[in-house]
PDB file of N, CA and C in Angstrom:
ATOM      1  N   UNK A   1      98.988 113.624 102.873  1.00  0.00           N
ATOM      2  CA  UNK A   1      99.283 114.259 101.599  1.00  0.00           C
ATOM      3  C   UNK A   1      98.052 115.065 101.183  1.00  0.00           C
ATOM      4  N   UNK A   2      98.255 116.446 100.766  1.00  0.00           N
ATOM      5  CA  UNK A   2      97.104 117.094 100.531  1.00  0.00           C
ATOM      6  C   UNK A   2      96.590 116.660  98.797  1.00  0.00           C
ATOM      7  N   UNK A   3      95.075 117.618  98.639  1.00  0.00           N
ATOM      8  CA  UNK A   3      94.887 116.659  97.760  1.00  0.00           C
ATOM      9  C   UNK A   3      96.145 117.538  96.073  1.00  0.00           C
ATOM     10  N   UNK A   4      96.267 118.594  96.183  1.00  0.00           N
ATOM     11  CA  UNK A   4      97.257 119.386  95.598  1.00  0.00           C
ATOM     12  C   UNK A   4      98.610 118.404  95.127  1.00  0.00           C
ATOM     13  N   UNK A   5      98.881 117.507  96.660  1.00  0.00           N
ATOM     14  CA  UNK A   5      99.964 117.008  95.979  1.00  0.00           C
ATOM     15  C   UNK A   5      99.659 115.658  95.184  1.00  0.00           C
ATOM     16  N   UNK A   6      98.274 115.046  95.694  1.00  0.00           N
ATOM     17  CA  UNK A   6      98.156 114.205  94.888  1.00  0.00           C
ATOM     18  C   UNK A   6      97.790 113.982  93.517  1.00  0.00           C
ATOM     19  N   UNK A   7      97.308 115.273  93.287  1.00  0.00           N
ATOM     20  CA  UNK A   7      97.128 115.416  92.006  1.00  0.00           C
ATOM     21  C   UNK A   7      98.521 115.499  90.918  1.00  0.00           C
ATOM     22  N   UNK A   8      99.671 116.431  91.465  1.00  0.00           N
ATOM     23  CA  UNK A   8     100.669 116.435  91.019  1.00  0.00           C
ATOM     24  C   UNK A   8     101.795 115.078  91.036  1.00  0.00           C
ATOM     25  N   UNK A   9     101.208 114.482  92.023  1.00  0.00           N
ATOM     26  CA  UNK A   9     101.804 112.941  92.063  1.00  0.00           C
ATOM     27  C   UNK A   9     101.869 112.215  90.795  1.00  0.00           C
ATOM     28  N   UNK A  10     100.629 111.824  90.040  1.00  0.00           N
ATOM     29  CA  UNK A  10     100.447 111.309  88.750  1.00  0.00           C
ATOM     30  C   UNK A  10     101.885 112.159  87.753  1.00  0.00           C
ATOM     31  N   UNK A  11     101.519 112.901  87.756  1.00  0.00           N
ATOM     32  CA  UNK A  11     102.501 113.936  86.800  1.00  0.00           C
ATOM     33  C   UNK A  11     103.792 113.563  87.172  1.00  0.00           C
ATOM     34  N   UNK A  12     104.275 113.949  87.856  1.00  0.00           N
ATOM     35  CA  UNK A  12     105.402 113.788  88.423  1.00  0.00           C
ATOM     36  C   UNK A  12     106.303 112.350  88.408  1.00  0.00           C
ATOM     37  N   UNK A  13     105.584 111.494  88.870  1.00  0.00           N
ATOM     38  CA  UNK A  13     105.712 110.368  89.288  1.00  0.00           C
ATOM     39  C   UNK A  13     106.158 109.528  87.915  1.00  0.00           C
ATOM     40  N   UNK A  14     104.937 109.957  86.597  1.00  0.00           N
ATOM     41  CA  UNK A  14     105.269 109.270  85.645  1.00  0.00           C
ATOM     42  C   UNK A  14     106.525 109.763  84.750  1.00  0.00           C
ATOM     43  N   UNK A  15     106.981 111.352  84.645  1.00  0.00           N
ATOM     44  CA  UNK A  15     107.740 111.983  84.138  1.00  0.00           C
ATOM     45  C   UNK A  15     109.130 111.411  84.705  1.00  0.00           C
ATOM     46  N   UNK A  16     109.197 111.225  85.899  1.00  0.00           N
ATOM     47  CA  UNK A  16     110.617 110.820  86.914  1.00  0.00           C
ATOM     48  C   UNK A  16     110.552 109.388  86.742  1.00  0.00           C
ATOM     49  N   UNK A  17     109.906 108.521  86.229  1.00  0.00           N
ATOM     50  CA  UNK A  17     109.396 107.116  85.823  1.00  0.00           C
ATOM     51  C   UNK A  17     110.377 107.137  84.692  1.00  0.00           C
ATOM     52  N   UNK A  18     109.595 107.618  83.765  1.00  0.00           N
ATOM     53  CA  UNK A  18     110.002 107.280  82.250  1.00  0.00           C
ATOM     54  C   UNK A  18     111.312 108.282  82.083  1.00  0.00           C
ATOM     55  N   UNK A  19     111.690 109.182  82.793  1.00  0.00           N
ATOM     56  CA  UNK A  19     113.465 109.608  82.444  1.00  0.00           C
ATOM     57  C   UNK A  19     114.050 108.918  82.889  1.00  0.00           C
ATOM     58  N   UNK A  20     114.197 107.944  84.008  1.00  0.00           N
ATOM     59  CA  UNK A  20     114.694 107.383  84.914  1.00  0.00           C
ATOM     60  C   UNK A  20     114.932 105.675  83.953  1.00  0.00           C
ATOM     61  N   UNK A  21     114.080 105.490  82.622  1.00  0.00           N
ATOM     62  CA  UNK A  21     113.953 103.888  81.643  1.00  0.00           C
ATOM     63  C   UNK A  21     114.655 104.935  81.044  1.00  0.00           C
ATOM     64  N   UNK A  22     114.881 106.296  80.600  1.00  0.00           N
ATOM     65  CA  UNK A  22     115.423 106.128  79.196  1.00  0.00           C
ATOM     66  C   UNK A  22     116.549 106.684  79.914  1.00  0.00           C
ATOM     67  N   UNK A  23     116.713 107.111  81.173  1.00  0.00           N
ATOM     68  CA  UNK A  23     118.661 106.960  81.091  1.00  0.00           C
ATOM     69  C   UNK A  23     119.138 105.631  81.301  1.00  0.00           C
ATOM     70  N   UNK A  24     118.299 104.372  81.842  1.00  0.00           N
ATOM     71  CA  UNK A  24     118.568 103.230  81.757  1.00  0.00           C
ATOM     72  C   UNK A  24     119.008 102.872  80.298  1.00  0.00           C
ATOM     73  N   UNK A  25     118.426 102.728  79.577  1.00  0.00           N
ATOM     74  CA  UNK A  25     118.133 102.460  78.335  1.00  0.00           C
ATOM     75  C   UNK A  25     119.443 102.928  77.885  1.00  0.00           C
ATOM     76  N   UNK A  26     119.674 104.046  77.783  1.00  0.00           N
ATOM     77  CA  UNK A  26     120.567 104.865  76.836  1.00  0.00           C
ATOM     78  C   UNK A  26     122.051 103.993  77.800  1.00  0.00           C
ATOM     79  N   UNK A  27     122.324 103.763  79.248  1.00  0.00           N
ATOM     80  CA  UNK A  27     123.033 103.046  79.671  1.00  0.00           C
ATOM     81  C   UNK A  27     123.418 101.791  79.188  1.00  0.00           C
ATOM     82  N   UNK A  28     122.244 101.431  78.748  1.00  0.00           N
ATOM     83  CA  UNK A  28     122.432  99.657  78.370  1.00  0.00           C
ATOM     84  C   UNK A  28     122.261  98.355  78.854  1.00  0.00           C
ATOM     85  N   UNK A  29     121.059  99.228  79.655  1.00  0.00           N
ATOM     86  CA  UNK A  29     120.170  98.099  80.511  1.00  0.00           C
ATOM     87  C   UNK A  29     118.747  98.032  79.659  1.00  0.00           C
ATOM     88  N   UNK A  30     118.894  96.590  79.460  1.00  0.00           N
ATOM     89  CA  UNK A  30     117.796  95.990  78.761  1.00  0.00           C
ATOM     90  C   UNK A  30     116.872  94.931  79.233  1.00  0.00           C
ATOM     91  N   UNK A  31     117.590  94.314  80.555  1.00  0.00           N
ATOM     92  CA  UNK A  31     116.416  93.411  80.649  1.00  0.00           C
ATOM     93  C   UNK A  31     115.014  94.343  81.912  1.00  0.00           C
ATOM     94  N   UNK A  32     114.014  93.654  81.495  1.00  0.00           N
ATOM     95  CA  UNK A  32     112.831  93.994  82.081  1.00  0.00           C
ATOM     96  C   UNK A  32     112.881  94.101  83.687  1.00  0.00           C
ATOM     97  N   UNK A  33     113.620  93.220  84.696  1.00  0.00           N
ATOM     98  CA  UNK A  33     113.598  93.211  85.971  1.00  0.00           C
ATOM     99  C   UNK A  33     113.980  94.861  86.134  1.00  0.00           C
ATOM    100  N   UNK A  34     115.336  95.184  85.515  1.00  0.00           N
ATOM    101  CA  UNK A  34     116.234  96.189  86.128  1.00  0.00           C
ATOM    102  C   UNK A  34     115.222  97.411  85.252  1.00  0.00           C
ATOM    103  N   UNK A  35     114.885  97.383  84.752  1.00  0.00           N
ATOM    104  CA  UNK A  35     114.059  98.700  84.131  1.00  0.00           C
ATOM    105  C   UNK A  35     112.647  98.628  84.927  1.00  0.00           C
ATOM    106  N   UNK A  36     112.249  97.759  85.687  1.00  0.00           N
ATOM    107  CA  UNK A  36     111.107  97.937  85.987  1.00  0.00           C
ATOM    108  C   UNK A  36     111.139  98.698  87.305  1.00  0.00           C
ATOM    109  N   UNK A  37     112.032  97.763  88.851  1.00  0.00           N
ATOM    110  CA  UNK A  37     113.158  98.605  89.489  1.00  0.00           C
ATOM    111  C   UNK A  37     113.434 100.212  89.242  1.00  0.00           C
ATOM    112  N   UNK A  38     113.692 100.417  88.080  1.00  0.00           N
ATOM    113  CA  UNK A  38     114.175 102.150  88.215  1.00  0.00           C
ATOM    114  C   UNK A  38     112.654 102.514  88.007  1.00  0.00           C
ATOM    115  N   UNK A  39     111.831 101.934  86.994  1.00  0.00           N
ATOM    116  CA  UNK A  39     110.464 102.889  87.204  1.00  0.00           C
ATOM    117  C   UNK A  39     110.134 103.212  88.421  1.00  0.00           C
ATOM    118  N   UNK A  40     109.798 102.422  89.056  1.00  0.00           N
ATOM    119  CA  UNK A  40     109.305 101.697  90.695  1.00  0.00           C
ATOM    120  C   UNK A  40     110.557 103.227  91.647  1.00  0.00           C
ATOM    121  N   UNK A  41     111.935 103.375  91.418  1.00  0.00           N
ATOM    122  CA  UNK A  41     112.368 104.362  92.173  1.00  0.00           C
ATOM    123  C   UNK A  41     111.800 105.625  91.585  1.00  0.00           C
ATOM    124  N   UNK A  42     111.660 105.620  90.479  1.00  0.00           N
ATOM    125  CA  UNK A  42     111.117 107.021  89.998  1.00  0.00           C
ATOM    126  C   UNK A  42     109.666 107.538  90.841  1.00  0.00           C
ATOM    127  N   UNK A  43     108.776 106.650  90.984  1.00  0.00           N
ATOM    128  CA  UNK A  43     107.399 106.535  91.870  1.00  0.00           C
ATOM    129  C   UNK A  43     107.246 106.806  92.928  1.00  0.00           C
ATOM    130  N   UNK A  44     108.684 106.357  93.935  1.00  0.00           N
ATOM    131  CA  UNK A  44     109.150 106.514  95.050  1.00  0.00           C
ATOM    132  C   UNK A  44     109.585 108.141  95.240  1.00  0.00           C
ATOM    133  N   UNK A  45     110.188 108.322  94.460  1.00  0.00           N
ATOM    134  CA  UNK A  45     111.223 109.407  94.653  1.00  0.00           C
ATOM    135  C   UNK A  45     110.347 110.620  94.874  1.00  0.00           C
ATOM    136  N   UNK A  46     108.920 110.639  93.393  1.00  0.00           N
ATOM    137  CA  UNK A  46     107.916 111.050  93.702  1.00  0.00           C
ATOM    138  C   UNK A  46     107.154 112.201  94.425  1.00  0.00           C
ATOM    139  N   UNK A  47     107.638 110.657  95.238  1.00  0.00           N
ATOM    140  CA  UNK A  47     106.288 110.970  96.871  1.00  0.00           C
ATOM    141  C   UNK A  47     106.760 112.509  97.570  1.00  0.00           C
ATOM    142  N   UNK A  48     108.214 112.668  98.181  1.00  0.00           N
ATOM    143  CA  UNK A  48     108.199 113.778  98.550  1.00  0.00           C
ATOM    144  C   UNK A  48     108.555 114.840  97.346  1.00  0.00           C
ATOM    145  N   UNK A  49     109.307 114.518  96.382  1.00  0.00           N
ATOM    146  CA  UNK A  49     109.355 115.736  95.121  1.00  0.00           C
ATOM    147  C   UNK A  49     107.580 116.547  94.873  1.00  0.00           C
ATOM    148  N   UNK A  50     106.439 115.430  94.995  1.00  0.00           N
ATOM    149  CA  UNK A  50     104.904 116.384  94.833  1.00  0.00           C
ATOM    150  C   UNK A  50     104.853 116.784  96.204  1.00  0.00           C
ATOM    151  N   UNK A  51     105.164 116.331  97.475  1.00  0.00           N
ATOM    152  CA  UNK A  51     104.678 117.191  98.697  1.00  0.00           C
ATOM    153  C   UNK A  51     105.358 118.503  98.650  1.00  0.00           C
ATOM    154  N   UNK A  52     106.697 118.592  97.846  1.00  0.00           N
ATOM    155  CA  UNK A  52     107.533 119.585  98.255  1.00  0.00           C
ATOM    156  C   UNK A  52     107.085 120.754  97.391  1.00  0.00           C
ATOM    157  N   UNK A  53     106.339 120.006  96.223  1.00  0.00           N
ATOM    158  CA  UNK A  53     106.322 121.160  94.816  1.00  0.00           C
ATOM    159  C   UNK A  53     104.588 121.988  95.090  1.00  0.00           C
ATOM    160  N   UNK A  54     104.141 120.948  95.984  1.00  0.00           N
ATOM    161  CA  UNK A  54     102.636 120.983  96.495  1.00  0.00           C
ATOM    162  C   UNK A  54     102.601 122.492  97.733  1.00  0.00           C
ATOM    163  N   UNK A  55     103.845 122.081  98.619  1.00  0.00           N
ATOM    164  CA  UNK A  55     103.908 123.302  99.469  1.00  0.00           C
ATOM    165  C   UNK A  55     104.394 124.267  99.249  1.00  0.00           C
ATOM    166  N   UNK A  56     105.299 123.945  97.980  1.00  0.00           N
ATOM    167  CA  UNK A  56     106.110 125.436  97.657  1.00  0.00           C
ATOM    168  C   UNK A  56     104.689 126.623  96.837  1.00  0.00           C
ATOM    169  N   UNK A  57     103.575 125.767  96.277  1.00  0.00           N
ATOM    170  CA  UNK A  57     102.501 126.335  95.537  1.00  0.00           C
ATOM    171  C   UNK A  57     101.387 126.729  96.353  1.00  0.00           C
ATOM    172  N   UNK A  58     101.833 126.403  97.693  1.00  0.00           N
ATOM    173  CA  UNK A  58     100.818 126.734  98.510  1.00  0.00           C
ATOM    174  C   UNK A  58      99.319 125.836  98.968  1.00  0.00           C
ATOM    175  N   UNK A  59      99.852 124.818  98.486  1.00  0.00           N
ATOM    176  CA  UNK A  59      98.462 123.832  98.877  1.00  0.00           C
ATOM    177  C   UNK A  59      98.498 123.276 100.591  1.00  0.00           C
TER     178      UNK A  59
END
């Protein structure tokens, strides 16, 4: 991972994090396991969304 995408990782990662609790949320999932789970995919998902946004910018 270049360092371009890792920088955009943080960003990314937390933005796709926290939309990912409040469409939970707004669904009607409340307990802590299952909201923690979707953060955790948002983090994941991430990984190639900054390599991809990293190469499209030219890093």
């Amino acid at each position: 991972m270049t360092h371009l995408a890792r920088a955009l990782f943080g960003v990314i990662a937390s933005t796709l994090a926290g939309t990912g609790v409040v469409i939970a949320l707004v669904a009607g999932v409340t307990g802590l396991w299952p909201l923690l789970a979707v953060a955790a995919l948002g983090a994941v998902v991430a990984l190639p969304v900054s390599a991809r946004v990293a190469r499209g910018l030219g890093g």
